[in-house]
C-alpha atoms as a PDB file:
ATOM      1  CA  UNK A   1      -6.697  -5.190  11.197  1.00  0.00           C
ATOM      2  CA  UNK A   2      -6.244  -3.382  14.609  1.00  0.00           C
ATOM      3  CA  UNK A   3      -7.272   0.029  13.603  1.00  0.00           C
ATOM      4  CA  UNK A   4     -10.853  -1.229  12.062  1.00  0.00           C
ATOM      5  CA  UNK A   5     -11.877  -3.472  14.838  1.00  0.00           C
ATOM      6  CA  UNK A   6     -15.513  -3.814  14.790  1.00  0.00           C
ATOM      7  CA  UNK A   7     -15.862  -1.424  11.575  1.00  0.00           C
ATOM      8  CA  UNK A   8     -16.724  -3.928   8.214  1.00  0.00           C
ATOM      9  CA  UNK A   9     -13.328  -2.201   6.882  1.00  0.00           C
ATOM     10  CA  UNK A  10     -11.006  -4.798   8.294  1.00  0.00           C
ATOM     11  CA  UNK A  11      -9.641  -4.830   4.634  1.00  0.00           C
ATOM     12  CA  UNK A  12      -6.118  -3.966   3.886  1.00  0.00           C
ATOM     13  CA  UNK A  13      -6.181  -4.186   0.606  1.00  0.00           C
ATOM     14  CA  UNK A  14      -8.756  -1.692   0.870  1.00  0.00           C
ATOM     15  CA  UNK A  15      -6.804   0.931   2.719  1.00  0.00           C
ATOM     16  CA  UNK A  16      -3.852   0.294   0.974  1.00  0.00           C
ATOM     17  CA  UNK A  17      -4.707   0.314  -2.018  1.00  0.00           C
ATOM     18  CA  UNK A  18      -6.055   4.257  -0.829  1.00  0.00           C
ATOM     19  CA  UNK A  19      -3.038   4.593   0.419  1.00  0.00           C
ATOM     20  CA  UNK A  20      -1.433   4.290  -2.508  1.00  0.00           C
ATOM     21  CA  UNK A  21      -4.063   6.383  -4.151  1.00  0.00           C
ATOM     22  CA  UNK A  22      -3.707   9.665  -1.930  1.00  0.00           C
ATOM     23  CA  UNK A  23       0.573   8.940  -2.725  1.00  0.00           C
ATOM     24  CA  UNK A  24       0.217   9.150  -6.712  1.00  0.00           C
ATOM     25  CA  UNK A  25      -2.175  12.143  -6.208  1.00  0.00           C
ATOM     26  CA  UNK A  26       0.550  13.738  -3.803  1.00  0.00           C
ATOM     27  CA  UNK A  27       3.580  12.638  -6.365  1.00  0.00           C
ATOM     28  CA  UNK A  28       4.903  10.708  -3.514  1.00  0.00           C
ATOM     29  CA  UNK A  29       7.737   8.728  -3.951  1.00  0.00           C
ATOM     30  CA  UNK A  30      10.208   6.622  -1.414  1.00  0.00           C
ATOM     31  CA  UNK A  31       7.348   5.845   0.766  1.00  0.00           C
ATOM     32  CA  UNK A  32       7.442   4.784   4.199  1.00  0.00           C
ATOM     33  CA  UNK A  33       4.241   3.248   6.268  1.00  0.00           C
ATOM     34  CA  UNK A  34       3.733   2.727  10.156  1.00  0.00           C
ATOM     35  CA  UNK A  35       0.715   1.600  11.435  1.00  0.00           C
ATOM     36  CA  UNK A  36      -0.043   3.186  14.719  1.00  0.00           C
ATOM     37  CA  UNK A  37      -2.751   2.404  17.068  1.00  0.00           C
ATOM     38  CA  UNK A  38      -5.116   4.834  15.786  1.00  0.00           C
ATOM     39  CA  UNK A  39      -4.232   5.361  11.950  1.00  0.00           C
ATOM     40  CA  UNK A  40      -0.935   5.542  10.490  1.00  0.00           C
ATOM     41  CA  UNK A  41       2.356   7.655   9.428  1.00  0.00           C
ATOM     42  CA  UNK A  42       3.273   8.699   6.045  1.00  0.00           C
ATOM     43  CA  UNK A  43       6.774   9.454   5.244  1.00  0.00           C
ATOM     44  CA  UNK A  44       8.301  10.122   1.546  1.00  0.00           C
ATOM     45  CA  UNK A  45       9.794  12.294  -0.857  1.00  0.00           C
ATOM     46  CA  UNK A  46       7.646  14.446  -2.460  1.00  0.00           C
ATOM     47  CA  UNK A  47       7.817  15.847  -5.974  1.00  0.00           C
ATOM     48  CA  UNK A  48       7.704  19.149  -7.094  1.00  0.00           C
ATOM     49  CA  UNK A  49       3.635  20.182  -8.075  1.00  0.00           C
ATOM     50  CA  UNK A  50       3.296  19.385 -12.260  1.00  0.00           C
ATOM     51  CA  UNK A  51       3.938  22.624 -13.692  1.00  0.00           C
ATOM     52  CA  UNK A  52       5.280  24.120 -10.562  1.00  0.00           C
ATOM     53  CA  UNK A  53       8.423  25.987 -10.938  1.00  0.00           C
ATOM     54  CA  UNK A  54      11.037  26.038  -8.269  1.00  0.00           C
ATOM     55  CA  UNK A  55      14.347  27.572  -8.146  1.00  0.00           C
ATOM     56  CA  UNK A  56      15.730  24.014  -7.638  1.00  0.00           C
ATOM     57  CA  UNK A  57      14.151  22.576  -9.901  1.00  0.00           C
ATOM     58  CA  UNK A  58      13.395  18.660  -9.391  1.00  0.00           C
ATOM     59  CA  UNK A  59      14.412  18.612  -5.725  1.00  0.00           C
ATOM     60  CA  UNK A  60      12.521  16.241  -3.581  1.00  0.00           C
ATOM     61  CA  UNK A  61      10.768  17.521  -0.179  1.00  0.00           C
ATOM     62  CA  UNK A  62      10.878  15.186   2.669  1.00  0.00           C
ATOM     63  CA  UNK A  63       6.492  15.131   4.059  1.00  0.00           C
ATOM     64  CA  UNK A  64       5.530  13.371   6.892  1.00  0.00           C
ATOM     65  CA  UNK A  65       1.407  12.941   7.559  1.00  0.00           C
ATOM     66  CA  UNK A  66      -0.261  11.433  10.152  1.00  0.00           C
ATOM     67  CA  UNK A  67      -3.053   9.628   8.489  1.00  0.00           C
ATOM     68  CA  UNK A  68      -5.788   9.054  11.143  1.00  0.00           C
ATOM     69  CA  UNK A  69      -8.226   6.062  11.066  1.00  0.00           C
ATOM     70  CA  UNK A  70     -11.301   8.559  10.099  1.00  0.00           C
ATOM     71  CA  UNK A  71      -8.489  10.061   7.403  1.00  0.00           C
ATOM     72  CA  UNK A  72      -7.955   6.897   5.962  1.00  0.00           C
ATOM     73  CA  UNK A  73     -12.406   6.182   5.959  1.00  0.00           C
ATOM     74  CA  UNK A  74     -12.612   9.079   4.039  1.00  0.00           C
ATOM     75  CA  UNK A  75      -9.239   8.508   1.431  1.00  0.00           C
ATOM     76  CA  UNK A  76     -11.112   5.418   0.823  1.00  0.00           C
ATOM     77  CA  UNK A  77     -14.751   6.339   0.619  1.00  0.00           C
ATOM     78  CA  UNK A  78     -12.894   8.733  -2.068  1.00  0.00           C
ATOM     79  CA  UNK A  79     -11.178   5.927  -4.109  1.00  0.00           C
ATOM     80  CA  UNK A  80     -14.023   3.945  -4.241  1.00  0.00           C
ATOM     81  CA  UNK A  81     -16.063   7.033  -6.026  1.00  0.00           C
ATOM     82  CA  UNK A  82     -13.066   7.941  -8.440  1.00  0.00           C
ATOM     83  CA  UNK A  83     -12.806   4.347  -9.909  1.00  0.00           C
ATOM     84  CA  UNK A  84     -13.828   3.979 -13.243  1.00  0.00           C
ATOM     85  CA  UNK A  85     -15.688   0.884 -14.633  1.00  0.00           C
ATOM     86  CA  UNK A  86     -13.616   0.873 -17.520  1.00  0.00           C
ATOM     87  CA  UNK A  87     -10.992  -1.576 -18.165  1.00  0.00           C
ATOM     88  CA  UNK A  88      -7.989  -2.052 -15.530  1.00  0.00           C
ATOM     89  CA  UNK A  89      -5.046  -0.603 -16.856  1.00  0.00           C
ATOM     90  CA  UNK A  90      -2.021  -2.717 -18.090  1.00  0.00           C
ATOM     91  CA  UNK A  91       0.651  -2.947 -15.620  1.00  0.00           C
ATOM     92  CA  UNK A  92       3.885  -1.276 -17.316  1.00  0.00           C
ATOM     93  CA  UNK A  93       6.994   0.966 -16.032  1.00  0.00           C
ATOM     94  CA  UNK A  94       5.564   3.760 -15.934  1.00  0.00           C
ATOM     95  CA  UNK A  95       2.053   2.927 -14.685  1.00  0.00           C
ATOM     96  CA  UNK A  96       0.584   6.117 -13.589  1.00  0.00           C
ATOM     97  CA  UNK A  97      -0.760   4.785 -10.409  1.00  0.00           C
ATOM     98  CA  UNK A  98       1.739   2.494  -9.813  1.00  0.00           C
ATOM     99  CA  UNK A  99       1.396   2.729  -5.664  1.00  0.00           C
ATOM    100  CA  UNK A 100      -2.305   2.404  -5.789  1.00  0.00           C
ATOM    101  CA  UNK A 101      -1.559  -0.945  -7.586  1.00  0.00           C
ATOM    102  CA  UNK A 102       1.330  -2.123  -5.823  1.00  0.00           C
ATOM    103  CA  UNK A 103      -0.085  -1.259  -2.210  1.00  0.00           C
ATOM    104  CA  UNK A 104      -3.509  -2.710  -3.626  1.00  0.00           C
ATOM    105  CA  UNK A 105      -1.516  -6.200  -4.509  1.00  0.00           C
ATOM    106  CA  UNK A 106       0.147  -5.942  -1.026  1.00  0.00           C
ATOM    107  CA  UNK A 107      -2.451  -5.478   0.541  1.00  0.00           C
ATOM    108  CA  UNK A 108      -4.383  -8.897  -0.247  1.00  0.00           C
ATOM    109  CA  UNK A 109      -0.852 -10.590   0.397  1.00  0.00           C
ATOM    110  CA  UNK A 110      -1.022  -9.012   3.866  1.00  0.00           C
ATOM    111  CA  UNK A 111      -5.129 -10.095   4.162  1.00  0.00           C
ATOM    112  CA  UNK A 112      -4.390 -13.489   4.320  1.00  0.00           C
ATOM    113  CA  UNK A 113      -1.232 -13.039   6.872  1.00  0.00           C
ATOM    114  CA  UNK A 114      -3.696 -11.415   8.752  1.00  0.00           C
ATOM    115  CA  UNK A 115      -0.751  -9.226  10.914  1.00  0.00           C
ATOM    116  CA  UNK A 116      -1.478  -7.829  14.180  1.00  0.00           C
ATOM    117  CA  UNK A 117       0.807  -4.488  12.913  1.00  0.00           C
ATOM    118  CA  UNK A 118       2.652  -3.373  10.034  1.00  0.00           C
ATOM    119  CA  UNK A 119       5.643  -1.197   8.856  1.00  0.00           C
ATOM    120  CA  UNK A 120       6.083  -0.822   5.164  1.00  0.00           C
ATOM    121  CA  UNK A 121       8.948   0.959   2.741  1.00  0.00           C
ATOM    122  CA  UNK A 122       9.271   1.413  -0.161  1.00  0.00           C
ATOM    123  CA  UNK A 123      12.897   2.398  -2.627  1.00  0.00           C
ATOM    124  CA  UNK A 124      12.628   2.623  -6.142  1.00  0.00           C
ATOM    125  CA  UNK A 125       9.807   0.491  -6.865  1.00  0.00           C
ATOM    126  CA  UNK A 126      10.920  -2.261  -4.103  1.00  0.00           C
ATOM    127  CA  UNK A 127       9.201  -3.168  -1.056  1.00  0.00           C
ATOM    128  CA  UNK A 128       9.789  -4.694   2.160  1.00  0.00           C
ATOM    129  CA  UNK A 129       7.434  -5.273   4.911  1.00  0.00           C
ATOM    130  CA  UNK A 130       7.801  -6.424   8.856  1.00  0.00           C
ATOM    131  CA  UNK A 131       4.493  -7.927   9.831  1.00  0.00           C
ATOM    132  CA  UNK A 132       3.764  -8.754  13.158  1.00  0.00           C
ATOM    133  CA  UNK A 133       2.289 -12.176  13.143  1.00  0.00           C
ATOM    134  CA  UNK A 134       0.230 -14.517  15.339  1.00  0.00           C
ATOM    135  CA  UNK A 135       1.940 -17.838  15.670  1.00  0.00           C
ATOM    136  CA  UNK A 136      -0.509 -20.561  14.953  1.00  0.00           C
ATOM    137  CA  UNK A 137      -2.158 -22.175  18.177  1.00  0.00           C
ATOM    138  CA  UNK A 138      -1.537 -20.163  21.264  1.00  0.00           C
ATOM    139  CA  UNK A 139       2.224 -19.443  20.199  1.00  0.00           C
ATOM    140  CA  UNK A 140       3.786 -16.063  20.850  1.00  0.00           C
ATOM    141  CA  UNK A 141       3.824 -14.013  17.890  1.00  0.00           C
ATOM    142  CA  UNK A 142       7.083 -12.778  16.092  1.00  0.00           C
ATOM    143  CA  UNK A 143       7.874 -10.388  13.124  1.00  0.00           C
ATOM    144  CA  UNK A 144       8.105 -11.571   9.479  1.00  0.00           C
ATOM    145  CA  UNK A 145      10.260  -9.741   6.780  1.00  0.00           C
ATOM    146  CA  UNK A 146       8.543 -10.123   3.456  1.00  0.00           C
ATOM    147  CA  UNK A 147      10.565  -8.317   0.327  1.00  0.00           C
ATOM    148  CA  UNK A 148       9.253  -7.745  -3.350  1.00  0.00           C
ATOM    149  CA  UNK A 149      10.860  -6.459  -5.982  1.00  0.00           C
ATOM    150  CA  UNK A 150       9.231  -3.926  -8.807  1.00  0.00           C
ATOM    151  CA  UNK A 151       9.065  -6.927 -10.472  1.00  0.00           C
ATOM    152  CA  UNK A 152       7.312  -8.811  -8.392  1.00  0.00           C
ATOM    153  CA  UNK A 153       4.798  -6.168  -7.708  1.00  0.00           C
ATOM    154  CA  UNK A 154       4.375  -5.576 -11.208  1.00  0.00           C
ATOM    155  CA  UNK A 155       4.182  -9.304 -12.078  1.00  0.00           C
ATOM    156  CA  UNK A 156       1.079  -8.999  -8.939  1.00  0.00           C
ATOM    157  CA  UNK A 157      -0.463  -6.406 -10.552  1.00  0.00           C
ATOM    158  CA  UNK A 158      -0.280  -8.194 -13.947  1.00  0.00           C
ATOM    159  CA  UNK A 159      -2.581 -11.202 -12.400  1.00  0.00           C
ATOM    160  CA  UNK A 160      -4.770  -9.901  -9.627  1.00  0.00           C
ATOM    161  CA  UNK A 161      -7.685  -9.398 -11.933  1.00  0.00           C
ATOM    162  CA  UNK A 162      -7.448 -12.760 -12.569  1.00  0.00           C
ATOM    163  CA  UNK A 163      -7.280 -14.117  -9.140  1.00  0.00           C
ATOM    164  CA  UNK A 164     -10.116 -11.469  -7.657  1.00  0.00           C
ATOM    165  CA  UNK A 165     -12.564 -13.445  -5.630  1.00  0.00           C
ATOM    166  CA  UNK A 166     -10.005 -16.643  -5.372  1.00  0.00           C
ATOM    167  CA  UNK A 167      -9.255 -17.362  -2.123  1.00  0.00           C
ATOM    168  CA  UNK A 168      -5.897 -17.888  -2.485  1.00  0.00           C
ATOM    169  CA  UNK A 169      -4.940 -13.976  -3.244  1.00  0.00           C
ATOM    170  CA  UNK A 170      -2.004 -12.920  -5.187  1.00  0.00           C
ATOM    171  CA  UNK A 171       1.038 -15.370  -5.542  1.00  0.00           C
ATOM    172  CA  UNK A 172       3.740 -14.730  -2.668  1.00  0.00           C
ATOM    173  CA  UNK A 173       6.435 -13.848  -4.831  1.00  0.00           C
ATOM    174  CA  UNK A 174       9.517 -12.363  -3.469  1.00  0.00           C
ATOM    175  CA  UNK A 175       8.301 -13.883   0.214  1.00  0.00           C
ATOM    176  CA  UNK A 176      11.453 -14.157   2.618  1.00  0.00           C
END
């Protein structure tokens, strides 16, 4: 990944999968991701703080946050010390960290595409990606559109504990 070059985090499952941890925290929704050459932007909705009253009640803030590269170190130096060794959770509808989980599965998908830039959204659950791709050989590179649904993701989610430490990563569903 261009943004860890030479740094042992070349994961993107990794930073993801943090990600997607700082966006349940936030009560993010509608995400959008571009990777810049130095970190990335955040865009989504944003839900109203638990408990908060507003005088429009349940009306969705547009944020935007620039998430530098030492940003994103230190949202995933954080994950890694808020995970639990306790039993992963059971992927449902309303899994409580459902972006750390579905950026987490997306990220190994994107590991083993091994993209020389990414844009990510996200609608309702729904993803779609445009990775830019080396071309195998000396070939130019092009983009790739790669779409999954909440199903997919949650189907992902369902057997990545499974397939942790397989080479193959999580199935391609949804792949376009």
């Amino acid at each position: 990944m261009r943004i860890y070059e030479g740094s042992p985090r070349q994961d993107w499952e990794e930073v993801l999968r943090s990600i997607g941890a700082y966006a349940d925290r936030e009560r993010l929704k509608e995400l959008l991701l571009l990777e810049l050459d130095e970190g990335f932007i955040l865009q989504a909705l944003a839900l109203p703080a638990s408990g908060a009253r507003t005088e429009f009640e349940g009306i969705l803030t547009k944020v935007t946050r620039e998430l530098p590269d030492d940003e994103i170190a230190q949202l995933m130096d954080a994950a890694v010390a808020n995970r639990t060794e306790g039993p992963p959770e059971t992927p449902h509808a309303e899994l409580t960290n459902y972006y750390e989980q579905a950026l987490r599965v997306i990220g190994a998908f994107v590991d083993g595409k091994r993209p020389r830039d990414l844009f990510l959204f996200e609608q309702e659950g729904s993803f779609v990606l445009r990775l830019l791709v080396s071309a195998s050989g000396a070939g130019a590179a092009g983009h790739q559109l790669v779409e999954f649904t909440r199903d997919d993701i949650l189907g992902m989610i369902e057997v990545a504990p499974q397939q942790r430490g397989d080479a193959a990563g999580p199935p391609g569903e949804g792949q376009s």
